[in-house]
C-alpha atoms as a PDB file:
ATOM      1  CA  UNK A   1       0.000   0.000   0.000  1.00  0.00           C
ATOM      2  CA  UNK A   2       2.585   2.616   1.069  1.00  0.00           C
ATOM      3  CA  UNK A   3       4.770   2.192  -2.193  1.00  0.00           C
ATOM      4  CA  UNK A   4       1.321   2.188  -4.140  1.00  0.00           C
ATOM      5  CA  UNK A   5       0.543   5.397  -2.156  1.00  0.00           C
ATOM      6  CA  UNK A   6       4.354   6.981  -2.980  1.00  0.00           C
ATOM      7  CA  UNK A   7       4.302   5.448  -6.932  1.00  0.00           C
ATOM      8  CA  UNK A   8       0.421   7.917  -6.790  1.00  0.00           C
ATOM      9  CA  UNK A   9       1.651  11.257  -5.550  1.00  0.00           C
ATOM     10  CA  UNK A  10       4.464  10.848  -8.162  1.00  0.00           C
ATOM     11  CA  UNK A  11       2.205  10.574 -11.021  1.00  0.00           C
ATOM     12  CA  UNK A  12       0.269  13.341  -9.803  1.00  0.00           C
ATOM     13  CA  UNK A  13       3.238  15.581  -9.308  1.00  0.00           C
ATOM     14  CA  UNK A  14       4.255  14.761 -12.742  1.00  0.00           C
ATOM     15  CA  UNK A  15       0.823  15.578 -14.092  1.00  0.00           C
ATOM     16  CA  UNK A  16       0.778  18.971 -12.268  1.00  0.00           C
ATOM     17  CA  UNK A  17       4.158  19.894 -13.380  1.00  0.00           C
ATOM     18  CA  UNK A  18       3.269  19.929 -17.272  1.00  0.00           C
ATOM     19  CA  UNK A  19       1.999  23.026 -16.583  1.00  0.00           C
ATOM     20  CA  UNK A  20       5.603  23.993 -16.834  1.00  0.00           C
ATOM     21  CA  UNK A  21       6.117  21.937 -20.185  1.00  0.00           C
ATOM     22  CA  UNK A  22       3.253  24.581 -21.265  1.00  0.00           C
ATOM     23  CA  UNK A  23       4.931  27.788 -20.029  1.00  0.00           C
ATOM     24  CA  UNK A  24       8.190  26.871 -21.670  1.00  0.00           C
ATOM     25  CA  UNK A  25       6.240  26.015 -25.242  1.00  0.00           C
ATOM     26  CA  UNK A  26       4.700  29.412 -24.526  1.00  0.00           C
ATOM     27  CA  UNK A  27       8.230  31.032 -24.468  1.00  0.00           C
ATOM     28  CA  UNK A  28      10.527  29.246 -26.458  1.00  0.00           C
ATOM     29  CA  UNK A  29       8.434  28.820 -29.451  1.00  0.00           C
ATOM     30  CA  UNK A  30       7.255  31.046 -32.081  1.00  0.00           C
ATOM     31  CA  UNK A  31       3.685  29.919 -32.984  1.00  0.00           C
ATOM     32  CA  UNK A  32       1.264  27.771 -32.038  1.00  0.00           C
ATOM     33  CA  UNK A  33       0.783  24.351 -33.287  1.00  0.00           C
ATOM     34  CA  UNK A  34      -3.173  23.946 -33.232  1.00  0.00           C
ATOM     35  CA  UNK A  35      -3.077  20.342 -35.098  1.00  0.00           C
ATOM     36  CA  UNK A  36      -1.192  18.945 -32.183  1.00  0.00           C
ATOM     37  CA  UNK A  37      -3.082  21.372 -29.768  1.00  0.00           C
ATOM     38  CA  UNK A  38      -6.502  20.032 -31.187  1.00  0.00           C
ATOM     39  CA  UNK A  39      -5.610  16.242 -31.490  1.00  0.00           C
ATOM     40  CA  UNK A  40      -3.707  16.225 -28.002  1.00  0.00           C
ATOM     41  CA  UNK A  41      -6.748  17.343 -26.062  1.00  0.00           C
ATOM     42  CA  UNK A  42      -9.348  15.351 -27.768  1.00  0.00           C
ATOM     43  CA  UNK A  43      -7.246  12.363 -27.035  1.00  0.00           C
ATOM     44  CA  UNK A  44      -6.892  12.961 -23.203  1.00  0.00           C
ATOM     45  CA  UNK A  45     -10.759  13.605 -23.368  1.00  0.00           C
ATOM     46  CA  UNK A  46     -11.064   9.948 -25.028  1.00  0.00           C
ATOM     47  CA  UNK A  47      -8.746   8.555 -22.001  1.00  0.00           C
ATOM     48  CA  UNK A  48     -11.018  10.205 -19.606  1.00  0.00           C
ATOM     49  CA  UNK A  49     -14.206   9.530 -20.612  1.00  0.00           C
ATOM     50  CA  UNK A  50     -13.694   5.963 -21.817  1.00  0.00           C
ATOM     51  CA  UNK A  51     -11.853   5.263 -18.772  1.00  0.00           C
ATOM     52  CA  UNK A  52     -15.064   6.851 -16.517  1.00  0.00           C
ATOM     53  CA  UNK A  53     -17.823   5.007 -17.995  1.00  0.00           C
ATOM     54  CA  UNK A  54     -16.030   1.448 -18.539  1.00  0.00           C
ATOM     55  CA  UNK A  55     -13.497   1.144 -15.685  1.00  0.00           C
ATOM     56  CA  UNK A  56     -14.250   3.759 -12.799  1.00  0.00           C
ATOM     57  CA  UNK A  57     -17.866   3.641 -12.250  1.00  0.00           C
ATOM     58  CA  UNK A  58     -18.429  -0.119 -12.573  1.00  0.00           C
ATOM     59  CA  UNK A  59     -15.113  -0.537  -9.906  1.00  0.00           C
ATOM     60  CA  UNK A  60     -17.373   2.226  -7.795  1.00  0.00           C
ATOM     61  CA  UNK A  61     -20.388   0.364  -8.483  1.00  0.00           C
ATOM     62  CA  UNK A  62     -19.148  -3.449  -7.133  1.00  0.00           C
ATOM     63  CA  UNK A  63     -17.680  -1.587  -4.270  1.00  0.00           C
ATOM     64  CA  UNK A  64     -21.030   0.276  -3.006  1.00  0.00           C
ATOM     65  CA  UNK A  65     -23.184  -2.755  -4.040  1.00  0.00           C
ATOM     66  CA  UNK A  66     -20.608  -5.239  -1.834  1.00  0.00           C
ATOM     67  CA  UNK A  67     -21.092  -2.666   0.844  1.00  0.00           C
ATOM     68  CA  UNK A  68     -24.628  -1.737   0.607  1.00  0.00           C
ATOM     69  CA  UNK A  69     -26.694  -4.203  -1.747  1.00  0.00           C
ATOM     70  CA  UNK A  70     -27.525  -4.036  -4.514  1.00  0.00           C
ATOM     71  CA  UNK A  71     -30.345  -1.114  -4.970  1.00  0.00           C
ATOM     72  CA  UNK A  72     -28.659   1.248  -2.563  1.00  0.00           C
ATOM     73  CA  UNK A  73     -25.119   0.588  -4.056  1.00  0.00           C
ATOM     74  CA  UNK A  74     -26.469   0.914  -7.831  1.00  0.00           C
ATOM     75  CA  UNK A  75     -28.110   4.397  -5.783  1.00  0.00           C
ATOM     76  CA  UNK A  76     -25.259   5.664  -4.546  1.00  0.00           C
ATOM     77  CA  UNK A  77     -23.057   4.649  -7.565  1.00  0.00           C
ATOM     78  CA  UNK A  78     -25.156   7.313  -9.853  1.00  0.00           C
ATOM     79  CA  UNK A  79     -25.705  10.393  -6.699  1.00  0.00           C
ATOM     80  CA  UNK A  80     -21.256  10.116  -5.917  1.00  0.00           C
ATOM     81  CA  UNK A  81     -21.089  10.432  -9.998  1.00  0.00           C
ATOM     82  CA  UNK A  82     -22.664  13.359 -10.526  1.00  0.00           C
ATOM     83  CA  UNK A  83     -22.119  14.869  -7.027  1.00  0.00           C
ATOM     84  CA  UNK A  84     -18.286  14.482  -8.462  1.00  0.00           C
ATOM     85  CA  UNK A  85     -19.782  16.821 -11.441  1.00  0.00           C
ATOM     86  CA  UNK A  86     -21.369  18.882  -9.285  1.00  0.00           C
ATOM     87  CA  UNK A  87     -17.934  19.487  -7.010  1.00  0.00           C
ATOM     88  CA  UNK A  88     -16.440  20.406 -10.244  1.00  0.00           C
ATOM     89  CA  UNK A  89     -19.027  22.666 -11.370  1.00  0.00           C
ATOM     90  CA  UNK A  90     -19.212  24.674  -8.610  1.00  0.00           C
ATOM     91  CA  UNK A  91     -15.434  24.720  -8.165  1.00  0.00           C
ATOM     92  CA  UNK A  92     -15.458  26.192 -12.015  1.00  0.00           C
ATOM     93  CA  UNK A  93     -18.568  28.689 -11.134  1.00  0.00           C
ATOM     94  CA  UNK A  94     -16.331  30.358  -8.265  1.00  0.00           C
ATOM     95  CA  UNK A  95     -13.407  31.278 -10.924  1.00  0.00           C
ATOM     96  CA  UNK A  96     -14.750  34.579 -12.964  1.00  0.00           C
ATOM     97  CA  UNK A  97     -14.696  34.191 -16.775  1.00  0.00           C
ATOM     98  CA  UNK A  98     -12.148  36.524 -17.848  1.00  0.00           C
ATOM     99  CA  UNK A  99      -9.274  34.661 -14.860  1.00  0.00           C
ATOM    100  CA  UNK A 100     -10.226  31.059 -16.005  1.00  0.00           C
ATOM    101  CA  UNK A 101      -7.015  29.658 -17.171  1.00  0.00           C
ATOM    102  CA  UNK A 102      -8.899  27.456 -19.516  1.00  0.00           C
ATOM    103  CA  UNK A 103      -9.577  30.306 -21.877  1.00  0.00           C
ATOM    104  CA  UNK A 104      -7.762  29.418 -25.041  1.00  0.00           C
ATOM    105  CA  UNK A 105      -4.343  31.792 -25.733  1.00  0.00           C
ATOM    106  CA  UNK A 106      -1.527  31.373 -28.358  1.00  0.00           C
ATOM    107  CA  UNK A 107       2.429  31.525 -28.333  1.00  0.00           C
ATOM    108  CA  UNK A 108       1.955  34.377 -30.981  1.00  0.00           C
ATOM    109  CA  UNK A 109       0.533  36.569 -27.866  1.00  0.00           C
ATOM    110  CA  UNK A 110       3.891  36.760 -26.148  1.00  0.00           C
ATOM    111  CA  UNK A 111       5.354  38.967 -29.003  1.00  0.00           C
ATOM    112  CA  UNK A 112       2.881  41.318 -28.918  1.00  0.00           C
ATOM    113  CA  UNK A 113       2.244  42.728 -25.390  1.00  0.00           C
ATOM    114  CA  UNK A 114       0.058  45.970 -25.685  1.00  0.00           C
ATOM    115  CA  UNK A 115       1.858  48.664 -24.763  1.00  0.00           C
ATOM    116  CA  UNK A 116      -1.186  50.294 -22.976  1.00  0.00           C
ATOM    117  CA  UNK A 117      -0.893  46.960 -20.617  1.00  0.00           C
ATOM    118  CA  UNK A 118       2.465  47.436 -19.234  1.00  0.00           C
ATOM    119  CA  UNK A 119       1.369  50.959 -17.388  1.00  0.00           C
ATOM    120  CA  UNK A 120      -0.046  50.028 -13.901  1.00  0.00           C
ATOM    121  CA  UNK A 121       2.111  46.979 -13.044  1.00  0.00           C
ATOM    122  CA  UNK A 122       0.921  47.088  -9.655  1.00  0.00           C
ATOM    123  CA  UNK A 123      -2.806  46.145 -10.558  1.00  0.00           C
ATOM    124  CA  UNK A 124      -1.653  43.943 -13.164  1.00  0.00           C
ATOM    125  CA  UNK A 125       1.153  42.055 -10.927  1.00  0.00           C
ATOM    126  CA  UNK A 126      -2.172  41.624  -8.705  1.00  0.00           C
ATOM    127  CA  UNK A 127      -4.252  40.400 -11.770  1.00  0.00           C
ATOM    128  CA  UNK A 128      -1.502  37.624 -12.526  1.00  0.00           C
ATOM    129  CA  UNK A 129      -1.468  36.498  -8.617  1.00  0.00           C
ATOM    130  CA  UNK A 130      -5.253  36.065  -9.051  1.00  0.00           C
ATOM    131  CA  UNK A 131      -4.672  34.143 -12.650  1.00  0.00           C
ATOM    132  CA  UNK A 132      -2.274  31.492 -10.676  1.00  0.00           C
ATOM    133  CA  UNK A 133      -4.841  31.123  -7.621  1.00  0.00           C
ATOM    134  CA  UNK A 134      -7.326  30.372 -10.360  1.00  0.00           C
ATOM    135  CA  UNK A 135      -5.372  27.728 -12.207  1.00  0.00           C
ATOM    136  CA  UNK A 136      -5.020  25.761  -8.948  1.00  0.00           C
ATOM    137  CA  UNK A 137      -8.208  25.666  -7.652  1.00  0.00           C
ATOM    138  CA  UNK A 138      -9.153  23.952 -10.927  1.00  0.00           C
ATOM    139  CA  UNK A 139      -6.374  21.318 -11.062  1.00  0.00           C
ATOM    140  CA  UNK A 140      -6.653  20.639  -7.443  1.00  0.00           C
ATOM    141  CA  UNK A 141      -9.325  17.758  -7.923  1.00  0.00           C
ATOM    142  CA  UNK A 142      -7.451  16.861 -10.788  1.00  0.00           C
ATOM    143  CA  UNK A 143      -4.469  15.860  -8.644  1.00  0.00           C
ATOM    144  CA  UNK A 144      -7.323  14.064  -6.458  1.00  0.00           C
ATOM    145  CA  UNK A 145      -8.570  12.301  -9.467  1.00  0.00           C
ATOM    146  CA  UNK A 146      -5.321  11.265 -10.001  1.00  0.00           C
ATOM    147  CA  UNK A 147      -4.097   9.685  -6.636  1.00  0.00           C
ATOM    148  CA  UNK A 148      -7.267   8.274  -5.565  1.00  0.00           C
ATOM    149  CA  UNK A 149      -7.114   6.230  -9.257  1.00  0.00           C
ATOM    150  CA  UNK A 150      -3.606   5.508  -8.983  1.00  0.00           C
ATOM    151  CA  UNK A 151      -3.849   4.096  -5.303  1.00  0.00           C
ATOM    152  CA  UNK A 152      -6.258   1.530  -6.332  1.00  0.00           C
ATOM    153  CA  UNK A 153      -4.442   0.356  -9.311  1.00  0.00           C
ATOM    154  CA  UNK A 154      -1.347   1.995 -10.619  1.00  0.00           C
ATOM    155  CA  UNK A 155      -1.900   1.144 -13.957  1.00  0.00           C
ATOM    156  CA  UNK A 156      -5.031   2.661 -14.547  1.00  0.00           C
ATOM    157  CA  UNK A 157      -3.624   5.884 -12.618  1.00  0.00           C
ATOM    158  CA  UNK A 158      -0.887   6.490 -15.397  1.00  0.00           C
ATOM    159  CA  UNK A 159      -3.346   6.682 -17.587  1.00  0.00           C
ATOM    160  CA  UNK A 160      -5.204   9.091 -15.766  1.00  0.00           C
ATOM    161  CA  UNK A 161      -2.017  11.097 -15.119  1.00  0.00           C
ATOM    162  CA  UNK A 162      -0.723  10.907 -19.003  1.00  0.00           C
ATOM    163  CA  UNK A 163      -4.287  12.537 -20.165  1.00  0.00           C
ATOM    164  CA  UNK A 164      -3.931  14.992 -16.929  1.00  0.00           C
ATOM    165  CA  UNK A 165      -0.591  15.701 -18.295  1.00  0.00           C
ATOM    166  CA  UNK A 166      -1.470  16.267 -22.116  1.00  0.00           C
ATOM    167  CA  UNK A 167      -4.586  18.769 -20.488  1.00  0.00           C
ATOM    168  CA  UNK A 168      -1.951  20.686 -18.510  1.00  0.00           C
ATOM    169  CA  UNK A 169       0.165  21.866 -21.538  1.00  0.00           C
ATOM    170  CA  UNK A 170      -1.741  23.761 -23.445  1.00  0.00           C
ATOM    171  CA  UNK A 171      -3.415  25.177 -20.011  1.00  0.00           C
ATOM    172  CA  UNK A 172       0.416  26.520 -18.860  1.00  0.00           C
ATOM    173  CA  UNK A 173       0.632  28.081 -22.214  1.00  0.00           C
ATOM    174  CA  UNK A 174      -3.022  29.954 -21.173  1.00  0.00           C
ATOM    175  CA  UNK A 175      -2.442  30.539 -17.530  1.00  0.00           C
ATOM    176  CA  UNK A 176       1.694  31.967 -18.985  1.00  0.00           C
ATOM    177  CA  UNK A 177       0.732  34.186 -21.650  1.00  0.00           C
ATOM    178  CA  UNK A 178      -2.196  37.068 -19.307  1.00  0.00           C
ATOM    179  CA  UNK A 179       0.982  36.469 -16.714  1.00  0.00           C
ATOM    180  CA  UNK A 180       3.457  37.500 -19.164  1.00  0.00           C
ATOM    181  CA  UNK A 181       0.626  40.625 -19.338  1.00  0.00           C
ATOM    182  CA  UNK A 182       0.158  40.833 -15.944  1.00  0.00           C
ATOM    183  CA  UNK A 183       4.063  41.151 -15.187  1.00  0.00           C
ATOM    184  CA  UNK A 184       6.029  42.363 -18.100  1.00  0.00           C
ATOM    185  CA  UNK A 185       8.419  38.744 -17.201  1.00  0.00           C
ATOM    186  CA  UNK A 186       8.730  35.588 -18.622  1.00  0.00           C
ATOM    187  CA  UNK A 187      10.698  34.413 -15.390  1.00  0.00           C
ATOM    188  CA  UNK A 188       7.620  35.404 -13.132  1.00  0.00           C
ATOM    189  CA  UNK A 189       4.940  33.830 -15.498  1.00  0.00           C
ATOM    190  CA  UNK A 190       6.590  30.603 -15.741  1.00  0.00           C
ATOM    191  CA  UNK A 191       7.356  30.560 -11.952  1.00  0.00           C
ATOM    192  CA  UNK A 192       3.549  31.288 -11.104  1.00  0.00           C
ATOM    193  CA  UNK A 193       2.625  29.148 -13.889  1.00  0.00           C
ATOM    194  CA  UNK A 194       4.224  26.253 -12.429  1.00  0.00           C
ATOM    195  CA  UNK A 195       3.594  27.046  -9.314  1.00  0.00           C
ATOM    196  CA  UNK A 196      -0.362  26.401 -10.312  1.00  0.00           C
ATOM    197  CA  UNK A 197       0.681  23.526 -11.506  1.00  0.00           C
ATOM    198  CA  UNK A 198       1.755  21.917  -7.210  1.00  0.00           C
ATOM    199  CA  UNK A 199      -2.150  22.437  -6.797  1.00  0.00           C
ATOM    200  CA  UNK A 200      -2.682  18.939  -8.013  1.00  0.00           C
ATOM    201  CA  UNK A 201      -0.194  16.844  -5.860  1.00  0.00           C
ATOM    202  CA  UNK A 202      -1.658  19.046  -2.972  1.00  0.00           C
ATOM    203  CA  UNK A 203      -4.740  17.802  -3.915  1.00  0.00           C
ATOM    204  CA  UNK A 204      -3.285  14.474  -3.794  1.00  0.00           C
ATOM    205  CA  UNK A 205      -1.534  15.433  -0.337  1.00  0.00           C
ATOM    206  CA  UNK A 206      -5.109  16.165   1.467  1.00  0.00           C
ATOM    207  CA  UNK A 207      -6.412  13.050   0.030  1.00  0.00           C
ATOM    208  CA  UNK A 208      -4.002  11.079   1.361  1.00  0.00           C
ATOM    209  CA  UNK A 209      -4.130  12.733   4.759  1.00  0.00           C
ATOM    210  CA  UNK A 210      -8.016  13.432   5.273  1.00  0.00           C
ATOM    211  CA  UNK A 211      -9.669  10.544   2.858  1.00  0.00           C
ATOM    212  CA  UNK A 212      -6.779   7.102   3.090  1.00  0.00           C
ATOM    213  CA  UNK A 213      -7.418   7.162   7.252  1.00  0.00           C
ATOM    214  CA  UNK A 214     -11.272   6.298   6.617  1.00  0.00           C
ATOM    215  CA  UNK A 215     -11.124   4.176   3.625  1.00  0.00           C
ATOM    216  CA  UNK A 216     -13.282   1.363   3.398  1.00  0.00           C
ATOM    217  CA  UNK A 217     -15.402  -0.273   0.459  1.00  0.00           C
ATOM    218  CA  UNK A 218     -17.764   2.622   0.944  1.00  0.00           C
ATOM    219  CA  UNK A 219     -16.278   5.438   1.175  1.00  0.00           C
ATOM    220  CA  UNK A 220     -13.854   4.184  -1.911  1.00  0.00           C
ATOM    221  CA  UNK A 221     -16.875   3.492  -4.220  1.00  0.00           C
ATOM    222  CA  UNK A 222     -18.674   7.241  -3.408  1.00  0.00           C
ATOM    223  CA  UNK A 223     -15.186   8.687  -3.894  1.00  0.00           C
ATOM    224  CA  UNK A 224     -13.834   6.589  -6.879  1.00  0.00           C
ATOM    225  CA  UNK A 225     -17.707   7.344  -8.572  1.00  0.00           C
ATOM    226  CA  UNK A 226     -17.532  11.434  -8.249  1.00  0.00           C
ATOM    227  CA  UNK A 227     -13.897  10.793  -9.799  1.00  0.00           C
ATOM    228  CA  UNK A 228     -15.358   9.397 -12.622  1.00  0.00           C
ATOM    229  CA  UNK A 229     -17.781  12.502 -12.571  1.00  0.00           C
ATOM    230  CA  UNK A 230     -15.134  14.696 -12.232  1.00  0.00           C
ATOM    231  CA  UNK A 231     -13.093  13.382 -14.859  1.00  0.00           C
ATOM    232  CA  UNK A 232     -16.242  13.608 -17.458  1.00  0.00           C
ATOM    233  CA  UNK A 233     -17.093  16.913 -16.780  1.00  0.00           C
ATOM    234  CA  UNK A 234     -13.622  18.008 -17.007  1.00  0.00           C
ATOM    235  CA  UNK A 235     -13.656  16.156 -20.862  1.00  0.00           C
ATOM    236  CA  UNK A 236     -17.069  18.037 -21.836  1.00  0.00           C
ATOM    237  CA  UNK A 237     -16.477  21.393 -20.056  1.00  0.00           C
ATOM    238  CA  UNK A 238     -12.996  21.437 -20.548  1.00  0.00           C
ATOM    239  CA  UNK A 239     -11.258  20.027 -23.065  1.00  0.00           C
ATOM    240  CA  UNK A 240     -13.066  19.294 -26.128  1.00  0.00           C
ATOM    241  CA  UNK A 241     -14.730  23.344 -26.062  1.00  0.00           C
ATOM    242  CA  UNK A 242     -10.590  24.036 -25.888  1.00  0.00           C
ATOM    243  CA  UNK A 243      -9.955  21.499 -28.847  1.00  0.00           C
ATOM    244  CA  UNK A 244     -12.706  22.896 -30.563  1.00  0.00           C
ATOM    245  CA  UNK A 245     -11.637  26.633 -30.363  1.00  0.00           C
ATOM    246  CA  UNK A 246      -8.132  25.495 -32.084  1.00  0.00           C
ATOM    247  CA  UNK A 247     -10.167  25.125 -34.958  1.00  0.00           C
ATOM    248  CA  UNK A 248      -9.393  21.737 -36.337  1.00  0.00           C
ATOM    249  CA  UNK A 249     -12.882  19.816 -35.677  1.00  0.00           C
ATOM    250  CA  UNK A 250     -11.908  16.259 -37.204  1.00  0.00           C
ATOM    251  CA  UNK A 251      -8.944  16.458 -35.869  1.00  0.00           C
ATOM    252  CA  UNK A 252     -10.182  16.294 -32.098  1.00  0.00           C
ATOM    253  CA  UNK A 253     -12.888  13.646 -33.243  1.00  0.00           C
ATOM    254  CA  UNK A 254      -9.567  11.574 -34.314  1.00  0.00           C
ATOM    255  CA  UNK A 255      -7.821  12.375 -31.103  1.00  0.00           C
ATOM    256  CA  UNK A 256     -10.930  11.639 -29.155  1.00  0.00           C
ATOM    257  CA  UNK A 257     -11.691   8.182 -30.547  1.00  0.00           C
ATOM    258  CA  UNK A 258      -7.546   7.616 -30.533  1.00  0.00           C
ATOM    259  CA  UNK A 259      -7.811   8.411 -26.564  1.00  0.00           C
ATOM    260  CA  UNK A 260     -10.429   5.697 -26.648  1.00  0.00           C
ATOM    261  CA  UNK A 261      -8.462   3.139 -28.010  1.00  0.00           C
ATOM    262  CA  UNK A 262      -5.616   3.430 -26.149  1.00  0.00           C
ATOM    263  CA  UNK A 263      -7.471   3.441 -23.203  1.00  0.00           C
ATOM    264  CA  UNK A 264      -9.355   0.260 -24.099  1.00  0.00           C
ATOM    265  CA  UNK A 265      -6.263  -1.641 -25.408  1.00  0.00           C
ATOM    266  CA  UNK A 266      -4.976  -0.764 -21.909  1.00  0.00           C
ATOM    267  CA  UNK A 267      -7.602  -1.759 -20.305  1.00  0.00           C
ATOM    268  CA  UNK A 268      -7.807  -5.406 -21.989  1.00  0.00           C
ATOM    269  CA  UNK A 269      -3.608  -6.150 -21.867  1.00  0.00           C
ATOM    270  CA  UNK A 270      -2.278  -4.414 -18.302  1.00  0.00           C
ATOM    271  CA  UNK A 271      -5.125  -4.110 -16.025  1.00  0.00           C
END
């Protein structure tokens, strides 16, 4: 359990810390590449969603229904999924529109800082504090997401950390480029862009502290099920709008069903 517990908050700290792949495609290259932008993010929506409805739920399910029988656990099953939407959704109602770090921005953006922008860096050094605090609240139950999954079976929790991981690049190149705004500093966007990026092994930190002492069939199943909501909300709200707004439509469908297939073939030869 322990080096199941130690191999989890790994691959949650390497999920969070692609924020900082982002920030450094953000500065170090000269435009964006939608194509991989587009297929990259419909793929870890495939992993996610696939992985929900065919592997996380029914593990949730057997759990609850072990624990409870069979009408309660099928019950509670459904309520922990969508209260795990729910969490998410309220979580993504509390960050205003114009600060959510999932608002699509390009590499081309860093080159051309309005000059009007750069006057009050007080307010604006403020504005970029706020743009980090955003960034983690939303990744924090990813990093949760992550560790729970990866406790219970490592296997299925790189998975969940690899799609985590692909999501997190193009989201430090949009939390890096309004803190290259906000600043006027490359050094101080990618630090607070990274930075953003330690909310999800936190996450994993208070789930290991607050959730692992009372673990038991139960409470796995309600936990493991709003995971799976979590994880599915994330796809819809998240990532496919983002793939979408790259502008290459068929391109996400492909990286969708791609993220699918992987996921299954996983599924059927190491789990």
């Amino acid at each position: 359990m322990m080096n199941n517990i130690l191999f989890a908050f790994l691959l949650t700290l390497f999920a969070g810390l692609a924020t900082g792949v982002g920030s450094c495609l953000a500065f170090f290259t000269k435009k964006t590449n939608t194509k991989f932008l587009s297929v990259a993010l419909g793929f870890s929506a495939g992993v996610m969603i696939y992985v929900s409805f065919v592997e996380i739920i029914v593990k949730a399910r057997d759990s609850l229904v072990s624990a409870m029988g069979i009408v309660k656990g099928n019950w509670i099953t459904v309520l922990s999924f969508f209260g795990g939407m729910l969490f998410i959704a309220i979580i993504d109602k509390f960050v205003p529109d114009i600060d959510n770090p999932h608002e699509i921005r390009e590499v081309e953006e860093m080159n051309n800082v309005p000059k009007e922008r750069m006057k009050d860096m007080k307010s604006l050094y403020r504005m970029g504090v706020f743009s980090a605090i955003a960034i983690g609240i939303h990744n924090f139950p990813e990093g949760l997401a992550t560790f729970i999954s990866a406790v219970d079976n490592p296997t299925l929790g790189i998975s969940i950390a690899i799609a985590i991981a692909i999501h997190n690049i193009p989201e430090g190149i949009a939390v890096s480029v309004p803190l290259y705004f906000a600043t006027g500093s490359k050094k101080k966007a990618f630090i607070y862009s990274f930075l953003s990026g330690l909310a999800e092994p936190v996450g994993a930190i208070i789930g290991y502290l607050i959730l692992l002492p009372f673990m038991s069939e139960t409470v796995f199943g309600i936990i493991f099920a709003g995971v799976g909501g979590i994880m599915v909300f994330i796809s819809f709200d998240e990532l496919l709008p983002a793939a979408e707004n790259y502008g290459e439509h068929h391109l996400t469908v492909y990286g969708l069903i791609g993220g699918m297939v992987v996921m299954a073939l996983s599924l059927l030869l190491f789990i």
